[in-house]
C-alpha atoms as a PDB file:
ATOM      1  CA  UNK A   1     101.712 140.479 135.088  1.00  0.00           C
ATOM      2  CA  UNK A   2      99.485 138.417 137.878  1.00  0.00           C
ATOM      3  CA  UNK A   3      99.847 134.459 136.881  1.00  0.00           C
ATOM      4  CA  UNK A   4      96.095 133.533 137.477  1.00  0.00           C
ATOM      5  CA  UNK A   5      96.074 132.399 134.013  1.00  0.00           C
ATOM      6  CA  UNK A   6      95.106 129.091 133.461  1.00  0.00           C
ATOM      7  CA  UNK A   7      97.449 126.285 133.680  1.00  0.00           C
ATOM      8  CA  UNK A   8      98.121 125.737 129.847  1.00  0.00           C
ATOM      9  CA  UNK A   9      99.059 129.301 129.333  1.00  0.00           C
ATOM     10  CA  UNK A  10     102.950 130.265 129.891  1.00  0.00           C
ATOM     11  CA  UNK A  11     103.705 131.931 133.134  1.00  0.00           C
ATOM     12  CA  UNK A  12     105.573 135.146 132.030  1.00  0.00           C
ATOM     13  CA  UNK A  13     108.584 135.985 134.259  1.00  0.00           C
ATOM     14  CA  UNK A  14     107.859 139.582 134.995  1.00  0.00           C
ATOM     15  CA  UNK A  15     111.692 139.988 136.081  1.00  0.00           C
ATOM     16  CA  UNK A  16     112.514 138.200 132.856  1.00  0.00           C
ATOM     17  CA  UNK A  17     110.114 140.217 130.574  1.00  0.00           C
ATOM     18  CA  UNK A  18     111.513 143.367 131.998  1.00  0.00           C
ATOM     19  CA  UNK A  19     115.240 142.545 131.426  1.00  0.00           C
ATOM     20  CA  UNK A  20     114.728 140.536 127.840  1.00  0.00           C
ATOM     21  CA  UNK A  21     112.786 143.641 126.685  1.00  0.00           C
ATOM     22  CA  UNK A  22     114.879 146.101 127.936  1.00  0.00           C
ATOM     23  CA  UNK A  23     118.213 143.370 125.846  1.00  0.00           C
ATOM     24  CA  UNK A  24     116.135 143.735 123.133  1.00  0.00           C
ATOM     25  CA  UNK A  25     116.205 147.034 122.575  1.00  0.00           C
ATOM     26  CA  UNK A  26     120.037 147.427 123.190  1.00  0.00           C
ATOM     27  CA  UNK A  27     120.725 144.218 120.897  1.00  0.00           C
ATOM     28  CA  UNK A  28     118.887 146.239 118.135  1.00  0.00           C
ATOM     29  CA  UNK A  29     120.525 148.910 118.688  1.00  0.00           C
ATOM     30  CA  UNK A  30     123.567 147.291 118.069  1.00  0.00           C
ATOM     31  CA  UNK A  31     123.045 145.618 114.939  1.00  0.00           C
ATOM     32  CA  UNK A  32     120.679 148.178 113.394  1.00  0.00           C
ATOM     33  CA  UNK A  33     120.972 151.984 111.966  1.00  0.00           C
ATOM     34  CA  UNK A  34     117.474 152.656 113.530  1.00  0.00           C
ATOM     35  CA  UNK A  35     114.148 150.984 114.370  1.00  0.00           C
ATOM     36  CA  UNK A  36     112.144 153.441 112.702  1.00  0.00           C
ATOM     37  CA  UNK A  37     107.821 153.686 112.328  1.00  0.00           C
ATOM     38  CA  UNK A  38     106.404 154.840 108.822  1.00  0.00           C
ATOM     39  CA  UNK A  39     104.239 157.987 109.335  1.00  0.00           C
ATOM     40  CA  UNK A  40     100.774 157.010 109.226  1.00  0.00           C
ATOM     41  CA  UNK A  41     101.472 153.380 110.051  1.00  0.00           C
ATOM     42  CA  UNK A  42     101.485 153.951 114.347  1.00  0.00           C
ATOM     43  CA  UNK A  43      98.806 151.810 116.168  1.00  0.00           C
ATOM     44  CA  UNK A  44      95.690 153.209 117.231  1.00  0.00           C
ATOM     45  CA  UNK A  45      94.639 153.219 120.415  1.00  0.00           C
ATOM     46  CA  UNK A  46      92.751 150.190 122.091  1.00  0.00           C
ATOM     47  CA  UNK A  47      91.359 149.781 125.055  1.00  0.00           C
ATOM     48  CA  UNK A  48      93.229 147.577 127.312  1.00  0.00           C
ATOM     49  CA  UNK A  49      90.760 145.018 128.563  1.00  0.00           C
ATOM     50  CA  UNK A  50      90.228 144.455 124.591  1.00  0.00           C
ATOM     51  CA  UNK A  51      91.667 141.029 123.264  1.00  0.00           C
ATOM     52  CA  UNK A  52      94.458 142.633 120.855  1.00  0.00           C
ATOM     53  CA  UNK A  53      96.008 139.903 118.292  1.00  0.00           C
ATOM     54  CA  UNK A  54      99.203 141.150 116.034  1.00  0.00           C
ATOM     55  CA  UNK A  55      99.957 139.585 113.541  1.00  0.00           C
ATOM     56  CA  UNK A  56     102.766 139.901 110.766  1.00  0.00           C
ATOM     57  CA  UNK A  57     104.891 138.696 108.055  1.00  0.00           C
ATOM     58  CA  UNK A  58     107.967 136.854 108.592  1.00  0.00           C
ATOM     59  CA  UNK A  59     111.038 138.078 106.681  1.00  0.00           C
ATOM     60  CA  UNK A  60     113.729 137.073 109.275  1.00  0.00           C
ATOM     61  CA  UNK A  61     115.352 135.876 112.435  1.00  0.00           C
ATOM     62  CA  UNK A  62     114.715 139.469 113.583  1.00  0.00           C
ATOM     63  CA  UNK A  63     111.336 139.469 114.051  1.00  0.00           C
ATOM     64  CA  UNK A  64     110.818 138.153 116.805  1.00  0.00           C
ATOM     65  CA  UNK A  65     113.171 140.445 118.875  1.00  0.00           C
ATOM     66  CA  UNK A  66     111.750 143.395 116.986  1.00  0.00           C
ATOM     67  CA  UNK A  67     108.041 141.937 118.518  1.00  0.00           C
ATOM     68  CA  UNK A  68     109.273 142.303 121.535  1.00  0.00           C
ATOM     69  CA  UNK A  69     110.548 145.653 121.385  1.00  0.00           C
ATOM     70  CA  UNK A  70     107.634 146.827 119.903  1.00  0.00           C
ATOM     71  CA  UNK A  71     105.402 145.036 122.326  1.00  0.00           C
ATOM     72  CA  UNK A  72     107.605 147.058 125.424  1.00  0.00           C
ATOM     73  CA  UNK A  73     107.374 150.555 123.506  1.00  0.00           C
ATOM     74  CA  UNK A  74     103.400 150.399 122.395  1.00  0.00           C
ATOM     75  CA  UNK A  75     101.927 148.217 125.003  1.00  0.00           C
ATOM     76  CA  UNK A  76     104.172 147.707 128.047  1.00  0.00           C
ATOM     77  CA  UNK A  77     101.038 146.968 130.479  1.00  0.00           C
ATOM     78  CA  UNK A  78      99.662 144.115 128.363  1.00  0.00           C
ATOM     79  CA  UNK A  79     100.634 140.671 128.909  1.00  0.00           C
ATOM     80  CA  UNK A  80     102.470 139.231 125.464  1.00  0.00           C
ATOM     81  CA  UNK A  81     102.287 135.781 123.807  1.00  0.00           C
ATOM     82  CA  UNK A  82     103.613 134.451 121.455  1.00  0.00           C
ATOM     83  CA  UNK A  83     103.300 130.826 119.656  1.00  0.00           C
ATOM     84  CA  UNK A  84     106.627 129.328 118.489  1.00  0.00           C
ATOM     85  CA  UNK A  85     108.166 126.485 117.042  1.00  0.00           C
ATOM     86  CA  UNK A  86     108.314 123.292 119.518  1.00  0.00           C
ATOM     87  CA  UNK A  87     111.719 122.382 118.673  1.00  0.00           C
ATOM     88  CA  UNK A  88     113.160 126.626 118.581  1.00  0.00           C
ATOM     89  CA  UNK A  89     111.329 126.345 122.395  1.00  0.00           C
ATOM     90  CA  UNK A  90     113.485 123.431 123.067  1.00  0.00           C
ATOM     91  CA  UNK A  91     116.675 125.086 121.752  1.00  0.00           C
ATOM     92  CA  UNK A  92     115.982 128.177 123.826  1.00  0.00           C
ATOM     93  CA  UNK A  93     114.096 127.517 126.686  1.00  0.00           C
ATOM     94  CA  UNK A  94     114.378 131.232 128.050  1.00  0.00           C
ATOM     95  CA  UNK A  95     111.442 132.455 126.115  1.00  0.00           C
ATOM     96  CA  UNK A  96     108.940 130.101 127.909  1.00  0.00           C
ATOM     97  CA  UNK A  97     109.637 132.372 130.387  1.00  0.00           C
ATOM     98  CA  UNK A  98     108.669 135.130 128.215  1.00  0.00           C
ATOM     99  CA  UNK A  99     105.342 134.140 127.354  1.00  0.00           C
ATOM    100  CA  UNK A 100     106.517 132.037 124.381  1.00  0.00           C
ATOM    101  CA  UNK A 101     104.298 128.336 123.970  1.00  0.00           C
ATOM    102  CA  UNK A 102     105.766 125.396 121.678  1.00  0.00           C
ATOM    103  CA  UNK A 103     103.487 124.373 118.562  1.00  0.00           C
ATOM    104  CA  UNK A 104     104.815 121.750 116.410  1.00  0.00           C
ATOM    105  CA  UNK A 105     104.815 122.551 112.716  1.00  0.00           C
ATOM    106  CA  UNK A 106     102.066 121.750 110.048  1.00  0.00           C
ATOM    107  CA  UNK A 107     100.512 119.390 112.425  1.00  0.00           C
ATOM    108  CA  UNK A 108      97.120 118.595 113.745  1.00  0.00           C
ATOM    109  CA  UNK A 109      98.227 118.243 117.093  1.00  0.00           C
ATOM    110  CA  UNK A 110     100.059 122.009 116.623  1.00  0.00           C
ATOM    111  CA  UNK A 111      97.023 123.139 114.841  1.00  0.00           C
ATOM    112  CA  UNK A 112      95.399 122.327 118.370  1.00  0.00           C
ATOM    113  CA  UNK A 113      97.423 123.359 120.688  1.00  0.00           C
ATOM    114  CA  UNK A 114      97.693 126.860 118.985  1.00  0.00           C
ATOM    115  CA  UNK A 115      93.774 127.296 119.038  1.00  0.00           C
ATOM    116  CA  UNK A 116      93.809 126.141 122.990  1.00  0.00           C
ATOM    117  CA  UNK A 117      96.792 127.854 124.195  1.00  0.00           C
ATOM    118  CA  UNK A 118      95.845 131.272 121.750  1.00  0.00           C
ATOM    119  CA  UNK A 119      91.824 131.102 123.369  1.00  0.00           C
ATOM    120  CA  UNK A 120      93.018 130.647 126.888  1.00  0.00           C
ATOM    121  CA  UNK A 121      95.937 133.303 126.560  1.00  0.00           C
ATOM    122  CA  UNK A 122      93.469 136.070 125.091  1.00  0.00           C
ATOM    123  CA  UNK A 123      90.748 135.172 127.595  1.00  0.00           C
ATOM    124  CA  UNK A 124      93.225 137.272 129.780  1.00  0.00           C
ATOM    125  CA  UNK A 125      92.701 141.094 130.684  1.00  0.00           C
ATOM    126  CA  UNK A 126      94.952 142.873 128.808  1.00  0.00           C
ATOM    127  CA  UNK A 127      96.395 140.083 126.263  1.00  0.00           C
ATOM    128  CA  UNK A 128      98.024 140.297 123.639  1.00  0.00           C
ATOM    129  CA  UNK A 129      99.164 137.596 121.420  1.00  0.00           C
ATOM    130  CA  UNK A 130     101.763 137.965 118.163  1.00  0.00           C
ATOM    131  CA  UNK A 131     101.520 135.974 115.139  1.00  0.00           C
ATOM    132  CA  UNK A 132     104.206 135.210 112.582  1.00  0.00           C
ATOM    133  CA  UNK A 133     101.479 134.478 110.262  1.00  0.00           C
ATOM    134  CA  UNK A 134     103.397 133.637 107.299  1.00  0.00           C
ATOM    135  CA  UNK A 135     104.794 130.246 109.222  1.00  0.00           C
ATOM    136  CA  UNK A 136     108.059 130.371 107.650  1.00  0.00           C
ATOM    137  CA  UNK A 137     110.076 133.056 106.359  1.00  0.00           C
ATOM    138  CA  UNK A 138     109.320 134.837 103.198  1.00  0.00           C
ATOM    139  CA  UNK A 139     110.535 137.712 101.138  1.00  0.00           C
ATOM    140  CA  UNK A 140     109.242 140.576 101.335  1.00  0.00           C
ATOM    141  CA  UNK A 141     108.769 140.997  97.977  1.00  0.00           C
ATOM    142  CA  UNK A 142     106.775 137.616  97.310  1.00  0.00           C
ATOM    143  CA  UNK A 143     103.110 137.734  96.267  1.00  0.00           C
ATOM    144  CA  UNK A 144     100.494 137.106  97.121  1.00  0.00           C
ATOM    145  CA  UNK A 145     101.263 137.029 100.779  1.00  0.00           C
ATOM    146  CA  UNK A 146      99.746 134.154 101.847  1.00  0.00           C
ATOM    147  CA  UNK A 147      99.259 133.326 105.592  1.00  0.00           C
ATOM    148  CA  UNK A 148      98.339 130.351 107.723  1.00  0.00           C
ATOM    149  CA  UNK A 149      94.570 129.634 108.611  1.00  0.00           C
ATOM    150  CA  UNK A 150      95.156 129.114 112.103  1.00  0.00           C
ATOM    151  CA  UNK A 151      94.026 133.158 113.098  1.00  0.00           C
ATOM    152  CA  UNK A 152      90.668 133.179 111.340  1.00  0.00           C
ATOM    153  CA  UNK A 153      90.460 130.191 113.083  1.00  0.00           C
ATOM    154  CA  UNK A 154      91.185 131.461 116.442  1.00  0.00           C
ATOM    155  CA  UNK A 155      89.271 134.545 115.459  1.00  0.00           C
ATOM    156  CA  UNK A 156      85.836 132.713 115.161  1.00  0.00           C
ATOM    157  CA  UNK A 157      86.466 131.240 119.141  1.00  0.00           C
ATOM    158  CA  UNK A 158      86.350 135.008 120.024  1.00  0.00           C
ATOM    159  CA  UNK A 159      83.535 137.475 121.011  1.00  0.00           C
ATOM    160  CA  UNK A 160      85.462 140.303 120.621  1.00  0.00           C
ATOM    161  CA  UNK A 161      88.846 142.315 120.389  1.00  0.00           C
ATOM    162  CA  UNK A 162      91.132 143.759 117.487  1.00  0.00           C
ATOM    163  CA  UNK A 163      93.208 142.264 114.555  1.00  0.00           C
ATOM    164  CA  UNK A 164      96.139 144.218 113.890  1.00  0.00           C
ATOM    165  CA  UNK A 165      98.465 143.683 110.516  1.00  0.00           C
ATOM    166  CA  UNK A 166     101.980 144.275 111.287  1.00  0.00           C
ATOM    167  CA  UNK A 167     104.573 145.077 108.170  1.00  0.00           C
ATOM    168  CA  UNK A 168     107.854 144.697 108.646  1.00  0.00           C
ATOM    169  CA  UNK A 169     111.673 144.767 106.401  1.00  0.00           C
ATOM    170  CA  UNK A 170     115.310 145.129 107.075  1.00  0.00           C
ATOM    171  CA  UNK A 171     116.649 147.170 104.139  1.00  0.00           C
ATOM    172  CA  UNK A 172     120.094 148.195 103.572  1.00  0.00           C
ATOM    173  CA  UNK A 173     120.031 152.578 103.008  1.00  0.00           C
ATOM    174  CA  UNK A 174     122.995 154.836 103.651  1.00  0.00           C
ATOM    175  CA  UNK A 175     124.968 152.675 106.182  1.00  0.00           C
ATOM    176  CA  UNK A 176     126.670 149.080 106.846  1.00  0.00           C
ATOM    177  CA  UNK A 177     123.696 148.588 109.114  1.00  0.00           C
ATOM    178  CA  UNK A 178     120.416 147.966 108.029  1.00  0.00           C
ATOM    179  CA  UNK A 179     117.395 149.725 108.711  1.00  0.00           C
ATOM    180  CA  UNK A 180     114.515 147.681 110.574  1.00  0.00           C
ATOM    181  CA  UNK A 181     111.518 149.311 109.163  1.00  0.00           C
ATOM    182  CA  UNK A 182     107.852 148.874 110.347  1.00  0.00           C
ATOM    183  CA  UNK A 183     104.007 149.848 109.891  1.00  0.00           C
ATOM    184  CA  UNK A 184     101.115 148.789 111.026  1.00  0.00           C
ATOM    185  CA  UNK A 185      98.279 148.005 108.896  1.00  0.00           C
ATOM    186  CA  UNK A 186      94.422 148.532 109.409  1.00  0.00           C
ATOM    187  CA  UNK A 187      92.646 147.676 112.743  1.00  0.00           C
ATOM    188  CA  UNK A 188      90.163 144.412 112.174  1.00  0.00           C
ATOM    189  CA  UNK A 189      87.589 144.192 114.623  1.00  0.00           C
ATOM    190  CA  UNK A 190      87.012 140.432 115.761  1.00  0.00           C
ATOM    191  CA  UNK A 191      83.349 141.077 115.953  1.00  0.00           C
ATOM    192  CA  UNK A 192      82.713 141.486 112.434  1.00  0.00           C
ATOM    193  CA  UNK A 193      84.322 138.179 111.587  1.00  0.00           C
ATOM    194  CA  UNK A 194      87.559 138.769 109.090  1.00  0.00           C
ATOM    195  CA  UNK A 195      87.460 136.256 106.644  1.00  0.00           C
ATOM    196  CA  UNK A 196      91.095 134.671 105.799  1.00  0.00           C
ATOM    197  CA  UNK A 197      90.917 136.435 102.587  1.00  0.00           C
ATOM    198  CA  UNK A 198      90.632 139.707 104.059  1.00  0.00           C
ATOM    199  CA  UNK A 199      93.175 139.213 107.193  1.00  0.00           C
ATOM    200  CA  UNK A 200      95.772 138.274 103.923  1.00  0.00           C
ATOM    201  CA  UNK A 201      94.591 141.241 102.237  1.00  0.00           C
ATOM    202  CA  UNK A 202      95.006 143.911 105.094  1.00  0.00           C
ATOM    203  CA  UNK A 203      98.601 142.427 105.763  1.00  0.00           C
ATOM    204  CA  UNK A 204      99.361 142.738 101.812  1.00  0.00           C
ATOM    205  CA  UNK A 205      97.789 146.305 101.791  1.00  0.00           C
ATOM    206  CA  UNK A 206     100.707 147.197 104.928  1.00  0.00           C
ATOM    207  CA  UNK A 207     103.362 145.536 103.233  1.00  0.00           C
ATOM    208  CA  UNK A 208     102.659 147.024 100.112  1.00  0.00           C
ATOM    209  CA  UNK A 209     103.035 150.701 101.635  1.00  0.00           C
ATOM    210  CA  UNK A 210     105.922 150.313 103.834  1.00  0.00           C
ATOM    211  CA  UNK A 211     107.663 148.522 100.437  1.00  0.00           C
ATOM    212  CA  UNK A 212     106.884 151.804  98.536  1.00  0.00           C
ATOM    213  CA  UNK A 213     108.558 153.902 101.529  1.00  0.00           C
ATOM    214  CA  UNK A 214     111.541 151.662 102.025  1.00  0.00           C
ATOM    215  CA  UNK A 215     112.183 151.881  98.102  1.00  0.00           C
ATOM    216  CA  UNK A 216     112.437 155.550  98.420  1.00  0.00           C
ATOM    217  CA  UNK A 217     114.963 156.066 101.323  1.00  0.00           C
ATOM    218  CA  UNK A 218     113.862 158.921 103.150  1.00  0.00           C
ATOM    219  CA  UNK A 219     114.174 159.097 106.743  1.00  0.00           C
ATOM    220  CA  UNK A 220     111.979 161.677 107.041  1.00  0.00           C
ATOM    221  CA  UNK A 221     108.638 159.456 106.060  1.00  0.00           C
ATOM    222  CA  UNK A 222     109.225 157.427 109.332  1.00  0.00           C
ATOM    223  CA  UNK A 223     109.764 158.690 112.760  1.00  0.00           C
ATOM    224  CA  UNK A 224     113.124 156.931 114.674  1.00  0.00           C
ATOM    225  CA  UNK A 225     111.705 154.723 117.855  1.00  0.00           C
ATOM    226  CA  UNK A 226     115.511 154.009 118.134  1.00  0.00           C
ATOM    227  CA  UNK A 227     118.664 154.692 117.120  1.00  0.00           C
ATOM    228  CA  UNK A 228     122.055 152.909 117.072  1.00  0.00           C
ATOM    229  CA  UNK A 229     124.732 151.464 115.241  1.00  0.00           C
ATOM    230  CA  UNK A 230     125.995 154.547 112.137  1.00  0.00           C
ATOM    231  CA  UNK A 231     129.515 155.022 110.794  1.00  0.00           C
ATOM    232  CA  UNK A 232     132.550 152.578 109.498  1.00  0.00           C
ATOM    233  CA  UNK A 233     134.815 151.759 112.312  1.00  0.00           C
ATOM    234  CA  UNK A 234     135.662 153.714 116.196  1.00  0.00           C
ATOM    235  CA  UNK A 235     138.564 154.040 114.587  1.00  0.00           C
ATOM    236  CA  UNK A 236     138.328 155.524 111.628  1.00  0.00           C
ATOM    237  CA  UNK A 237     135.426 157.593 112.214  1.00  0.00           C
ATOM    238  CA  UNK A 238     137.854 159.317 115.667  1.00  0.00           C
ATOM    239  CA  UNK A 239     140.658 159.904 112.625  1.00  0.00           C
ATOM    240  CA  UNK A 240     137.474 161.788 110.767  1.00  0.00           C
ATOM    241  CA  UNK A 241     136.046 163.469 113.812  1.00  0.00           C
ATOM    242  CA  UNK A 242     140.220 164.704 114.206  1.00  0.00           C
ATOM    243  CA  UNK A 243     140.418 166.007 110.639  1.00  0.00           C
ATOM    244  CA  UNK A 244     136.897 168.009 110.520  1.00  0.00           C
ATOM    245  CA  UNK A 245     138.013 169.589 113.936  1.00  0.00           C
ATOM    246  CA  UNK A 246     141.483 170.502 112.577  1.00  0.00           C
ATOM    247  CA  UNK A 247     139.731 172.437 109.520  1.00  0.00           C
ATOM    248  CA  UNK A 248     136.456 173.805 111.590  1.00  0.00           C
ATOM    249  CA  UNK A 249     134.090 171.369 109.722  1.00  0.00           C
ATOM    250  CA  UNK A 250     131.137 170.053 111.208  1.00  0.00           C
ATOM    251  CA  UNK A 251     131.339 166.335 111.892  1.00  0.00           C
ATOM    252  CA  UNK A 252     129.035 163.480 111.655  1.00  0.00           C
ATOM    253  CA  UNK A 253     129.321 159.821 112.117  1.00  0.00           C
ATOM    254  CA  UNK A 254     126.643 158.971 108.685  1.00  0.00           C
ATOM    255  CA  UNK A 255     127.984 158.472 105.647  1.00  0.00           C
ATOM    256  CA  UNK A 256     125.094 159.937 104.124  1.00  0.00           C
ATOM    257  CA  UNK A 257     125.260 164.053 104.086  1.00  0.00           C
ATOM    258  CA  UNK A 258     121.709 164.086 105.316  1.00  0.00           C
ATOM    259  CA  UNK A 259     121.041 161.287 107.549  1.00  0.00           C
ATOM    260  CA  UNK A 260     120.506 163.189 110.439  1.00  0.00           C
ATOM    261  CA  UNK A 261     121.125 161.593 114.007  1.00  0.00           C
ATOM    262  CA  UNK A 262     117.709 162.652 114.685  1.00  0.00           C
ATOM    263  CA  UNK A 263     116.613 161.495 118.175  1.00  0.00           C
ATOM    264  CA  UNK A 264     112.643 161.578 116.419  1.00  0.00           C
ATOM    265  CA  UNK A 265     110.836 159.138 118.870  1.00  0.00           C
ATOM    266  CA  UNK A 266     107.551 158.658 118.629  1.00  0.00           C
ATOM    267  CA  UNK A 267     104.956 158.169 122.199  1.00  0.00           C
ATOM    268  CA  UNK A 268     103.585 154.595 122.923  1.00  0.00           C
ATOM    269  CA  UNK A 269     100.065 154.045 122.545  1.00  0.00           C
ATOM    270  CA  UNK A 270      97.935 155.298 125.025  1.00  0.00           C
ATOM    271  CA  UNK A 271     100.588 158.067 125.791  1.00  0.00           C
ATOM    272  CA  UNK A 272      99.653 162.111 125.694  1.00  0.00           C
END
């Protein structure tokens, strides 16, 4: 990640980026069962000196870390921005180091500083810039999903590049940890001008689907990108592990029969 960007655009850390990303994939793994992609819902491949925009719905704290991993796994050689609350900047500084920028909240001023910062960032080879489009959090379940007008607007200073929907939800399945479940939604191409209506629409559509999926609990409708936290306690699940040895049983740490440990991981865009 060269910094020839221009001045108003963060200056990534590339040390920085390459440690934080690589956190955020073990802090997920901590706190989650598995990161896992719903088949049919992987990104399609764009060209890298393409503009690329992602933008998604907002159900949690999580999303932002799941961003990043995602943004590591699918597009490691891009550089990745991201607007963010002025005062969360404040509060944690580290991510201007991580190409995060500070816009202040249902302001004019923050309305402007988006549409500067977001034009100069994607002017970049190989940009990509992530979008909590909702602006606050929301349920999942809350229709219609309504986002903020700030990306058509940013849309309209562009010549060209992709739109990409991004659905994601933290569900509770088999285990005490919760499932962080994604899909992206259909490709928009910048040149043929999205209208609002339809950028709310598309994210709606990939909400919509990965709802249906997460409803009906099967593992084996997404693929794992990564794997962690299963089981009750180190404890308990040792005393388990002694018993099913003692009587020739086969042991696993998921409570569910079949929730397989499956190590299903899925190539990064771009990847053979």
């Amino acid at each position: 990640m060269e910094h020839d960007a221009p001045s108003i655009v963060p200056r990534i850390s590339p040390f920085m980026w390459r440690w934080f990303s690589w956190y955020a994939g073990r802090f997920l793994r901590k706190h989650f069962r598995a990161v896992r992609l719903m088949d049919g819902g992987a990104p399609p491949s764009i060209a890298h000196e393409e503009p690329l925009i992602v933008y998604c719905n907002h159900p949690s704290w999580w999303d932002p870390m799941l961003g990043i991993f995602l943004a590591r796994r699918f597009w490691p050689d891009r550089r990745h921005y991201w607007p963010i609350d002025a005062a969360m900047l404040r509060k944690y500084p580290i991510f201007g180091k991580l190409g995060f920028f500070g816009v202040e909240k249902d302001t004019a001023r923050g309305a402007a500083t988006f549409l500067r910062v977001g034009t100069a960032a994607l002017g970049q080879p190989g940009a990509c810039l992530w979008i909590t489009a909702q602006g606050e959090f929301a349920d999942v379940r809350l229709r219609p999903v309504r986002i903020k007008p700030g990306l058509a607007h940013l849309a309209r200073r562009l010549s060209n590049g992709v739109i990409l929907p991004l659905a994601g939800e933290y569900p509770f399945w088999t285990e005490r940890t919760p499932e962080a479940l994604v899909r992206f939604g259909q490709p928009l191409r910048i040149a043929e001008r999205p209208s609002h209506e339809h950028l709310e629409l598309e994210l709606a559509n990939a909400m919509d689907a990965l709802a249906a999926a997460s409803m009906v609990r099967d593992p084996s409708r997404f693929s794992v990108l990564t794997s962690g936290a299963a089981g009750t306690s180190p404890f308990y699940d040792a005393w388990r592990r002694t018993r099913a040895a003692a009587s020739g049983r086969a042991f696993s740490v998921s409570h569910a029969p079949d929730a397989p440990d499956q190590r299903h991981v899925v190539c990064r865009a771009g990847d053979a």
